[in-house]
C-alpha atoms as a PDB file:
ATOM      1  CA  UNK A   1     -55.394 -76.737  36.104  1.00  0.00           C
ATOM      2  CA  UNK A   2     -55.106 -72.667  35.209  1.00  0.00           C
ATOM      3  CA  UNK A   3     -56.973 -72.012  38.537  1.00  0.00           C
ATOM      4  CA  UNK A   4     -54.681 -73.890  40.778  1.00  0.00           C
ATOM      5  CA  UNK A   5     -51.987 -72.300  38.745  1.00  0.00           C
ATOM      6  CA  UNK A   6     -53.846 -68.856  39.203  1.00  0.00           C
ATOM      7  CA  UNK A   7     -54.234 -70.155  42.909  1.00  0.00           C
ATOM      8  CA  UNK A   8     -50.663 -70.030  43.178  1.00  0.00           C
ATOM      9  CA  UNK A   9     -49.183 -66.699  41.686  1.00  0.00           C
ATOM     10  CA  UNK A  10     -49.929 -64.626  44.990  1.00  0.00           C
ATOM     11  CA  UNK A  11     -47.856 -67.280  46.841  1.00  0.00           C
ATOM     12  CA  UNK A  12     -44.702 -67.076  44.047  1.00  0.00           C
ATOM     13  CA  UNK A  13     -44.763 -63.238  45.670  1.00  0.00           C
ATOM     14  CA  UNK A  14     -44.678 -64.185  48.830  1.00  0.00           C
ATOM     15  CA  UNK A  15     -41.846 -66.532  47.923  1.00  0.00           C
ATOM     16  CA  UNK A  16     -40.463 -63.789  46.452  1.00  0.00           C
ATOM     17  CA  UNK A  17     -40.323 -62.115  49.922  1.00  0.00           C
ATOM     18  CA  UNK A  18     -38.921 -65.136  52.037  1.00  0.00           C
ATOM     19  CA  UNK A  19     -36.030 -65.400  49.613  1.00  0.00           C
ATOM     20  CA  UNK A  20     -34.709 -61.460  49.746  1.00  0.00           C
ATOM     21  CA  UNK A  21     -34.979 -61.904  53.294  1.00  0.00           C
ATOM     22  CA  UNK A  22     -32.870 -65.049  53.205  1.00  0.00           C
ATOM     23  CA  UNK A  23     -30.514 -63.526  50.845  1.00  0.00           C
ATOM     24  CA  UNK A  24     -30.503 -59.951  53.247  1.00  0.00           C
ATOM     25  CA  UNK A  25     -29.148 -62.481  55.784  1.00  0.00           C
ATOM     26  CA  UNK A  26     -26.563 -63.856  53.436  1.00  0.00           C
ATOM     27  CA  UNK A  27     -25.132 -60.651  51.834  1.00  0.00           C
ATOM     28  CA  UNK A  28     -25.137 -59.254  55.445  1.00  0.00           C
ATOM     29  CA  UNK A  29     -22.939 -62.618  56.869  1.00  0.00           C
ATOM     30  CA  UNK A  30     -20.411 -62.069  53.879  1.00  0.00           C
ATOM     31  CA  UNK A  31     -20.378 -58.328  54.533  1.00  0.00           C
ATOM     32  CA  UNK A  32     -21.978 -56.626  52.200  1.00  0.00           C
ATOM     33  CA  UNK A  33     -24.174 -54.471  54.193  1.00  0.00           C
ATOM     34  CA  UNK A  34     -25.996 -51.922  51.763  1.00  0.00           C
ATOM     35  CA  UNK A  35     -26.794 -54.684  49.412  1.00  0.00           C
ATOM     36  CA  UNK A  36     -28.604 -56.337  52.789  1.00  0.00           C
ATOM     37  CA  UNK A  37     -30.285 -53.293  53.198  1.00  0.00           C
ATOM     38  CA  UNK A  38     -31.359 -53.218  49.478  1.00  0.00           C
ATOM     39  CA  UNK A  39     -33.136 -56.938  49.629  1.00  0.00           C
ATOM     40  CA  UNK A  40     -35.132 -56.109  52.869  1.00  0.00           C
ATOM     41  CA  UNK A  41     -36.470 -53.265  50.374  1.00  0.00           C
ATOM     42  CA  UNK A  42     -37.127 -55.440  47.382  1.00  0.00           C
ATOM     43  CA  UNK A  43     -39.491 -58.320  50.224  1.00  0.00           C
ATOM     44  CA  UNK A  44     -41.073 -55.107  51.074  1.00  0.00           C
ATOM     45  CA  UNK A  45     -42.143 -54.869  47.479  1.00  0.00           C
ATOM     46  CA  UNK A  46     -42.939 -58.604  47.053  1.00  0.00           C
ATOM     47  CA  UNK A  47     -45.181 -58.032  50.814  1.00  0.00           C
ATOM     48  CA  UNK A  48     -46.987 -55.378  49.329  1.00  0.00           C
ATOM     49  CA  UNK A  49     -47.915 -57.336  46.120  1.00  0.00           C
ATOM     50  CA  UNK A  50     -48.655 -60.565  47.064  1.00  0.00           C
ATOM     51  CA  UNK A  51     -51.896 -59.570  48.936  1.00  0.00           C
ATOM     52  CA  UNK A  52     -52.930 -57.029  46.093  1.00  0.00           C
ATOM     53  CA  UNK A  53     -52.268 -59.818  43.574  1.00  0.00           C
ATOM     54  CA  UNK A  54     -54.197 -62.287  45.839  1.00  0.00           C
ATOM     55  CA  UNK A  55     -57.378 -60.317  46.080  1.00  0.00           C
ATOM     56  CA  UNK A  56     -56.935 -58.706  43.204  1.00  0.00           C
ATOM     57  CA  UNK A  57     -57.082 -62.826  41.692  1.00  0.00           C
ATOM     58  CA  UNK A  58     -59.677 -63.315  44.371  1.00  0.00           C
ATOM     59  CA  UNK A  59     -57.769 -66.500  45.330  1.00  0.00           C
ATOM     60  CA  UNK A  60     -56.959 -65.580  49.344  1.00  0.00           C
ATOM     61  CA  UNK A  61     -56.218 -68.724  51.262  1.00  0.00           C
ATOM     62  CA  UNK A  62     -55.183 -69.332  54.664  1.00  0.00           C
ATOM     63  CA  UNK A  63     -51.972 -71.213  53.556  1.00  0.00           C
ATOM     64  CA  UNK A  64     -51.267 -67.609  51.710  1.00  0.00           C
ATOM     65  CA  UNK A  65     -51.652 -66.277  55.298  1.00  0.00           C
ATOM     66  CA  UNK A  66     -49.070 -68.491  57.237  1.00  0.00           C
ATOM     67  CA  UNK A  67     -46.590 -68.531  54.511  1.00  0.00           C
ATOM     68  CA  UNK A  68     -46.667 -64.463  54.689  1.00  0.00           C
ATOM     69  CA  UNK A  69     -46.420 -64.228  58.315  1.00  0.00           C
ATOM     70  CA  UNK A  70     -43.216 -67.106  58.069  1.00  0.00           C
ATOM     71  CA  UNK A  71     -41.808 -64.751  55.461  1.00  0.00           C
ATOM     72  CA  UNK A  72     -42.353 -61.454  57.148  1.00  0.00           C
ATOM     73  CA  UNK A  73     -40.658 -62.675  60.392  1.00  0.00           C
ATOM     74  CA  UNK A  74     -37.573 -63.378  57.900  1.00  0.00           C
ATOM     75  CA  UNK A  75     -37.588 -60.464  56.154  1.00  0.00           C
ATOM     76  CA  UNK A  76     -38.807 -57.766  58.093  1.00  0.00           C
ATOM     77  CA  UNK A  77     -37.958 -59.862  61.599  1.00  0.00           C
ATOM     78  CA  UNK A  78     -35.057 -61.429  61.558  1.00  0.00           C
ATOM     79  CA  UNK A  79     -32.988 -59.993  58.497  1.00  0.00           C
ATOM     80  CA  UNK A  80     -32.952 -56.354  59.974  1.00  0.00           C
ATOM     81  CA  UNK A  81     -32.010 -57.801  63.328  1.00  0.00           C
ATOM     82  CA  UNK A  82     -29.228 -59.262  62.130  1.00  0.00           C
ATOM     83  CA  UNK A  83     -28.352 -55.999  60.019  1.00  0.00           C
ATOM     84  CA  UNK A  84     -28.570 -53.974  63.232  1.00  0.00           C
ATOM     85  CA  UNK A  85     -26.517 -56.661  65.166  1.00  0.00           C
ATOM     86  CA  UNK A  86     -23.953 -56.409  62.518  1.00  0.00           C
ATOM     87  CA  UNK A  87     -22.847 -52.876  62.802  1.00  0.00           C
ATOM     88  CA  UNK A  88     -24.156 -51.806  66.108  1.00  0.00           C
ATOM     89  CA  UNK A  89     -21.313 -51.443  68.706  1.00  0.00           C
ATOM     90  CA  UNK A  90     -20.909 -54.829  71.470  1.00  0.00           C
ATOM     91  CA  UNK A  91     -23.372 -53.927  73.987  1.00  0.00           C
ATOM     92  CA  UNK A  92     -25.618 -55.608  76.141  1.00  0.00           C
ATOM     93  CA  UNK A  93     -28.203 -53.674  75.260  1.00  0.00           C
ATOM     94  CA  UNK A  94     -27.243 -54.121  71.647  1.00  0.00           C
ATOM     95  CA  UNK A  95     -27.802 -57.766  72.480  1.00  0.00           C
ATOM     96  CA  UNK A  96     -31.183 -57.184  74.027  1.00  0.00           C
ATOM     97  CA  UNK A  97     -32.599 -54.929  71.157  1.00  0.00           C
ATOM     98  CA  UNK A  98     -31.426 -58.198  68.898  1.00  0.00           C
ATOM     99  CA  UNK A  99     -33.267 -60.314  70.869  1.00  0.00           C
ATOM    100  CA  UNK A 100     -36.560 -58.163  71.355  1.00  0.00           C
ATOM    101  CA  UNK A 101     -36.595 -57.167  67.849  1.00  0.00           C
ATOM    102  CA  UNK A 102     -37.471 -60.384  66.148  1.00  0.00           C
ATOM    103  CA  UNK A 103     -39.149 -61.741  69.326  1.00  0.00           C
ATOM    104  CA  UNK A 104     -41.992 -58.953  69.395  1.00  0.00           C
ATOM    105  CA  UNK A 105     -41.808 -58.833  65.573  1.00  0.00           C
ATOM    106  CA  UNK A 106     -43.062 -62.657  65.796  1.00  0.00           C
ATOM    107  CA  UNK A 107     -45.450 -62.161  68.997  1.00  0.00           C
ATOM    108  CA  UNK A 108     -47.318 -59.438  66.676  1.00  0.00           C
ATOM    109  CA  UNK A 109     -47.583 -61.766  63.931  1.00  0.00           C
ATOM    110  CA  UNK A 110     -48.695 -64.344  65.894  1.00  0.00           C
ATOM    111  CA  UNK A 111     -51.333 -61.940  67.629  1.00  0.00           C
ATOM    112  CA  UNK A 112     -52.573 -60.475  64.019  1.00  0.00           C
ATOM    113  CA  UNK A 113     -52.932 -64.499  62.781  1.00  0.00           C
ATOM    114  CA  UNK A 114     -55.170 -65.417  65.800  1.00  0.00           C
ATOM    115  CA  UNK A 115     -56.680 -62.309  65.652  1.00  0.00           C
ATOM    116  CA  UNK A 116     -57.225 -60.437  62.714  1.00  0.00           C
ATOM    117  CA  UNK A 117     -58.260 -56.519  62.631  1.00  0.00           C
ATOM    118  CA  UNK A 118     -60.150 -54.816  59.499  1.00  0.00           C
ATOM    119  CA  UNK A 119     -59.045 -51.627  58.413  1.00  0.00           C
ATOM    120  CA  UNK A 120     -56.598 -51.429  60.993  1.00  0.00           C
ATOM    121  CA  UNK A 121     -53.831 -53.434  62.242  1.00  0.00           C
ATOM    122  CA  UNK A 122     -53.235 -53.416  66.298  1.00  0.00           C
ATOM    123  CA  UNK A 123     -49.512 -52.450  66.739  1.00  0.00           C
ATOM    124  CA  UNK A 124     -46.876 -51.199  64.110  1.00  0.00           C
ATOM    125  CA  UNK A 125     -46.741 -54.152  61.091  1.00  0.00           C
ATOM    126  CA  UNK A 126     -43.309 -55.702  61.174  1.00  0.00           C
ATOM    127  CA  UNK A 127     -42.708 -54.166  57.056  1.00  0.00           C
ATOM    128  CA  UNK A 128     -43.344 -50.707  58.754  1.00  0.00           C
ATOM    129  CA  UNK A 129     -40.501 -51.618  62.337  1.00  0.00           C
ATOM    130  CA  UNK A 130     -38.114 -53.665  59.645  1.00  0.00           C
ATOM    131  CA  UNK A 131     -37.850 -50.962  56.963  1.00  0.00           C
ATOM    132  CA  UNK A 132     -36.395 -48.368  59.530  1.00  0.00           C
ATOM    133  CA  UNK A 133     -34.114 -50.541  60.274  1.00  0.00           C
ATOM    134  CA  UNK A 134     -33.209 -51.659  56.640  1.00  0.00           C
ATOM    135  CA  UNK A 135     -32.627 -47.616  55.822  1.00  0.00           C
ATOM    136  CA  UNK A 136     -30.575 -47.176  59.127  1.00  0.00           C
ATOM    137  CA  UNK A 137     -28.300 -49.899  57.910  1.00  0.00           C
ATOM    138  CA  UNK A 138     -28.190 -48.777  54.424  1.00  0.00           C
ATOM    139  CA  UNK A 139     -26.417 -45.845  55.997  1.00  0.00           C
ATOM    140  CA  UNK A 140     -24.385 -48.249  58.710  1.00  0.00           C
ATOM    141  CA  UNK A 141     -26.356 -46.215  61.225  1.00  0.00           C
ATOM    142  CA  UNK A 142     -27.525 -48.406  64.347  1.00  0.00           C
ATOM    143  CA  UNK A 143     -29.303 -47.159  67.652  1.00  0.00           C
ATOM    144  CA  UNK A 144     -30.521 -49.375  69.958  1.00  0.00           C
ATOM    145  CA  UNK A 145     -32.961 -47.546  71.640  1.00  0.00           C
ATOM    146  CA  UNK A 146     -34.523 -47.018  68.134  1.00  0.00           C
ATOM    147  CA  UNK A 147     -34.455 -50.785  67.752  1.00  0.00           C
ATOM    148  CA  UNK A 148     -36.183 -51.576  70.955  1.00  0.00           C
ATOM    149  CA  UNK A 149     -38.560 -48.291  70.807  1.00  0.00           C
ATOM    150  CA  UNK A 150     -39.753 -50.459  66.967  1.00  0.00           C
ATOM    151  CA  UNK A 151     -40.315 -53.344  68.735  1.00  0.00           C
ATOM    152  CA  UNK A 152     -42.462 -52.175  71.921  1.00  0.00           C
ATOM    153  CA  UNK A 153     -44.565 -50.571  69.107  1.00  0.00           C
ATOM    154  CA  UNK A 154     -45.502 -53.787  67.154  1.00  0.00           C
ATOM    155  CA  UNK A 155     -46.976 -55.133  70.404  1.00  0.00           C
ATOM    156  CA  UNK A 156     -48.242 -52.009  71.646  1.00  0.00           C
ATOM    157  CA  UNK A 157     -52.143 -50.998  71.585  1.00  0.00           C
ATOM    158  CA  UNK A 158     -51.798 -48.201  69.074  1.00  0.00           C
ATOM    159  CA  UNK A 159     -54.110 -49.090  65.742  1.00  0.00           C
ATOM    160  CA  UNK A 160     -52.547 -48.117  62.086  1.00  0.00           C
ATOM    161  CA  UNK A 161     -54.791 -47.582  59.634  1.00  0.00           C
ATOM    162  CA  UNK A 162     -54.444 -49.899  56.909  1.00  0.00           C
ATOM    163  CA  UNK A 163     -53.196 -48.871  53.278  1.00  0.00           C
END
C-alpha cells in the first residue's frame, strides 16, 4: 500500500500542473489576465517537480509520461494561447499564431513521446515557448510574430540541453 501511494505523489504534481493550466484558462475567460499569467507560472513549478520528485522516488512510469505531456499541452499549450488570443489585437494573423501555437506545442510533444532524446530535448520544450508568453501577458503585451517565431522553434531541429 505505501508504495503505490509513493507511486503516486509524482503524479499529484503533475495534477498539480493540469489544474493551474485549467484555472489560467478560467481566470483568463472571466478577465482576469495577470492572475492567468500567474497560474501558467505556478504549472511551471508543478512541471519542474513532478519529474524531480519522480526520480528522485525512483517511481517513473509511462502513465507519469502521458499524463505530463496531456498537462503540458494545457498549461504551457493551450492556456498561453488563449492568453495571447485574449489581448492581442483581431488579426488574421493573430488567429493563425493561435492556431500554430498549441498545434506545434502538441506536434513536439507528440514527437518527444515517440521519440525520446537524453540530455537534450529536439526543439524548444513547450514550459520554455509557454512561459514567454505567460510573462508577455502578465504585462498585456502580445506580438504575433513572437508567438509564431515560439512555435516554429518547438518543432524546429535545434537541441536544448537539458536542466
Amino acid at each position: 500500500m505505501f508504495h503505490q501511494i509513493v507511486k503516486a505523489v509524482p503524479n499529484l504534481f503533475t495534477i498539480g500542473n493540469f489544474l493551474c493550466g485549467v484555472l489560467s484558462i478560467t481566470f483568463n475567460m472571466s478577465g482576469f489576465i495577470e492572475v492567468a499569467s500567474i497560474l501558467i507560472f505556478f504549472s511551471a513549478v508543478f512541471d519542474l517537480l513532478d519529474g524531480r520528485v519522480a526520480r528522485t522516488l525512483k517511481v517513473n512510469s509511462e502513465f507519469g509520461v502521458v499524463l505530463d505531456s496531456l498537462a503540458d499541452i494545457v498549461s504551457f499549450g493551450v492556456a498561453p494561447a488563449l492568453l495571447f488570443h485574449s489581448i492581442a489585437a483581431p488579426s488574421i494573423l493573430t488567429s493563425l499564431a493561435f492556431i500554430i501555437f498549441p498545434t506545434m506545442g502538441a506536434l513536439r510533444l507528440a514527437r518527444f513521446s515517440v521519440k525520446p532524446t537524453i540530455g537534450y530535448f529536439k526543439g524548444l520544450p513547450i514550459p520554455a515557448a509557454g512561459l514567454p508568453l505567460a510573462g508577455m501577458g502578465f504585462f498585456s503585451y502580445s506580438n504575433a510574430w513572437i508567438t509564431l517565431i515560439l512555435a516554429i522553434l518547438m518543432v524546429s531541429p535545434i537541441r536544448v540541453k537539458k536542466f
